[in-house]
C-alpha atoms as a PDB file:
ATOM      1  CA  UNK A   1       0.000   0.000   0.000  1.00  0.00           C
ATOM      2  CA  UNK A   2       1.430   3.571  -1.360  1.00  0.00           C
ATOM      3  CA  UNK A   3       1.487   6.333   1.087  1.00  0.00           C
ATOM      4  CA  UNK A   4      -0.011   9.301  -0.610  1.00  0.00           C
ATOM      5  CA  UNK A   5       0.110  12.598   0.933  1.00  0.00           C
ATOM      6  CA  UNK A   6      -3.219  14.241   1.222  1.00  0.00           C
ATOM      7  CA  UNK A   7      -4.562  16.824  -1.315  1.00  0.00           C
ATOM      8  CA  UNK A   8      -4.419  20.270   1.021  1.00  0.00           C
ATOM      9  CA  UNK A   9      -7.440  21.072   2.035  1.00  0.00           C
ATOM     10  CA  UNK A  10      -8.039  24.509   3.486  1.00  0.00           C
ATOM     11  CA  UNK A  11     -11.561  24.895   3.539  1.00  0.00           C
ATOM     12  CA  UNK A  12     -11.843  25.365   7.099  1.00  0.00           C
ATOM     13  CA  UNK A  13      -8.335  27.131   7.980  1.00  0.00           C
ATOM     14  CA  UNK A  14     -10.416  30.370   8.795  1.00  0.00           C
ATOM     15  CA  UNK A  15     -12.479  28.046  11.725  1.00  0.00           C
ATOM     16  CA  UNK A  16      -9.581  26.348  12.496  1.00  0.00           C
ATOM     17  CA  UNK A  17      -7.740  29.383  12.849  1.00  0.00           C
ATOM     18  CA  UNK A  18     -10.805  31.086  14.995  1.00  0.00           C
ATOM     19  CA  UNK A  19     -11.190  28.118  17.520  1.00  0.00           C
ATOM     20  CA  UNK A  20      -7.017  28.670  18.346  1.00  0.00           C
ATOM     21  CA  UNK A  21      -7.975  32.545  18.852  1.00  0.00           C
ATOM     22  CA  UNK A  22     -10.835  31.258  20.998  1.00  0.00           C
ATOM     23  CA  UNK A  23      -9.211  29.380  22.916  1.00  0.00           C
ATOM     24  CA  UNK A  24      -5.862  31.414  23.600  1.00  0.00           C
ATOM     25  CA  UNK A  25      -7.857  34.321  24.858  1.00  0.00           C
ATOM     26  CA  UNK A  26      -9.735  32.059  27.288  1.00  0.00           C
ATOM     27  CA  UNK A  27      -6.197  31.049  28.446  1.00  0.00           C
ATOM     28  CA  UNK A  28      -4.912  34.615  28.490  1.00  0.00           C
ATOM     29  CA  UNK A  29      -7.910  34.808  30.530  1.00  0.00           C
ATOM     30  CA  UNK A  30      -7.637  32.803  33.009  1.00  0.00           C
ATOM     31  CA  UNK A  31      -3.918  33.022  33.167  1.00  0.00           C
ATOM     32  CA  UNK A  32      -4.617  36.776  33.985  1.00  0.00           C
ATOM     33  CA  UNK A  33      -6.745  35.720  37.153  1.00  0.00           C
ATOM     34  CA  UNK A  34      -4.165  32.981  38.387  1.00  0.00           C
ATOM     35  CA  UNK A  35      -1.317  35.859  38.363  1.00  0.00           C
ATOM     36  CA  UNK A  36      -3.198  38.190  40.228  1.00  0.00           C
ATOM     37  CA  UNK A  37      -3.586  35.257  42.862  1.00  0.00           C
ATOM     38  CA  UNK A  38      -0.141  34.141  43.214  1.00  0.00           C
ATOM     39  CA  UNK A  39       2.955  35.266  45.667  1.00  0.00           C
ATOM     40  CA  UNK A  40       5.739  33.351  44.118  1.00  0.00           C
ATOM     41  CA  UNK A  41       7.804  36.139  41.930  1.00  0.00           C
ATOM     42  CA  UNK A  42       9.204  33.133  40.001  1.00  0.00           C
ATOM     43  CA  UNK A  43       5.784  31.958  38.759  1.00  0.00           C
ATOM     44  CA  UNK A  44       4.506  34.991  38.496  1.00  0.00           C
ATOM     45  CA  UNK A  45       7.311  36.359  35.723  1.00  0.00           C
ATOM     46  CA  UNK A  46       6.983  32.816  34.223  1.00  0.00           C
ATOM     47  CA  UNK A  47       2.940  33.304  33.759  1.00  0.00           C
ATOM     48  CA  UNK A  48       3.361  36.922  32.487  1.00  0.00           C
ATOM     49  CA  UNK A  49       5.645  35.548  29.907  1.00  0.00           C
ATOM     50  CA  UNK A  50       4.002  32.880  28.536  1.00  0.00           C
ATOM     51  CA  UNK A  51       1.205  35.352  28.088  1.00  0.00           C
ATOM     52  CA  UNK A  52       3.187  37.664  26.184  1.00  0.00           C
ATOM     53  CA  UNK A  53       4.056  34.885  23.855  1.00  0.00           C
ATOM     54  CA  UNK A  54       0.009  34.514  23.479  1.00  0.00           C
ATOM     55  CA  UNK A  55      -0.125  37.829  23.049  1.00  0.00           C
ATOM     56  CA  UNK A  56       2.520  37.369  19.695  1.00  0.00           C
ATOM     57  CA  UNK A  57       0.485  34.195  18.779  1.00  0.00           C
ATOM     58  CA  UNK A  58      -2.892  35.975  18.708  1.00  0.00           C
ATOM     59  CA  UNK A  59      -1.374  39.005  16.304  1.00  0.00           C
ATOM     60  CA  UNK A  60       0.134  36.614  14.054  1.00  0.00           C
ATOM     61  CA  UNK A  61      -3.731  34.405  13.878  1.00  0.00           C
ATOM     62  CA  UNK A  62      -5.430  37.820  13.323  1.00  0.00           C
ATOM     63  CA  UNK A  63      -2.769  37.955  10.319  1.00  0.00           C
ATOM     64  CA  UNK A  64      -3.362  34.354   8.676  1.00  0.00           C
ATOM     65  CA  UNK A  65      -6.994  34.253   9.571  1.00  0.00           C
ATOM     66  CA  UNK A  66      -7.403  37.625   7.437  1.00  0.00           C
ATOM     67  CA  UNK A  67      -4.505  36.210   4.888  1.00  0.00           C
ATOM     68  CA  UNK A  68      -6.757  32.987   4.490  1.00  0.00           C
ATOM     69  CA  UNK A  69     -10.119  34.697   4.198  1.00  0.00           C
ATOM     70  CA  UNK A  70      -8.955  36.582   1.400  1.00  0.00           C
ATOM     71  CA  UNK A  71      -7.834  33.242  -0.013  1.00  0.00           C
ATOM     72  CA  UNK A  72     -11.143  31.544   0.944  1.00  0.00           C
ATOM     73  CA  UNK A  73     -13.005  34.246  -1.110  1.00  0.00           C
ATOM     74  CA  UNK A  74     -10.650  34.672  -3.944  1.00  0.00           C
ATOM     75  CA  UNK A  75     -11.643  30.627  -4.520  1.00  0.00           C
ATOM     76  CA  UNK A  76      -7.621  29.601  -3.093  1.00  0.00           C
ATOM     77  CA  UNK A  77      -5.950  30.538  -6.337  1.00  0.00           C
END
């Protein structure tokens, strides 16, 4: 049996794209709340970190969900 890549499909990047936005916010979120509850310096600096990186991620899904809608409507040419 030949192992044959499959055709790309982006037909639902754009939802794909919108559930990751989703669901970094609610993690920014609730990230947000635990730092305003904890003491430890160390954890704190780590959690206010990894949201900043969520913060990059989210601009650069704002980007490819608008780059792929255009796509979507322009029929993927």
């Amino acid at each position: 049996m030949e192992n044959k890549p499959k055709p790309d499909d982006r037909r639902d990047n754009v939802n794909k794209i919108q559930s990751n936005i989703n669901n970094t916010i609610v993690n920014y979120r609730k990230t947000e709340e635990l730092i305003n509850n904890v003491d430890d310096d160390k954890q704190k600096r780590e959690l206010e970190e990894k949201n900043e990186r969520r913060k990059q991620s989210l601009k650069n899904m704002k980007r490819e969900i608008k780059d792929e809608a255009i796509d979507k409507r322009n029929g993927y040419k």
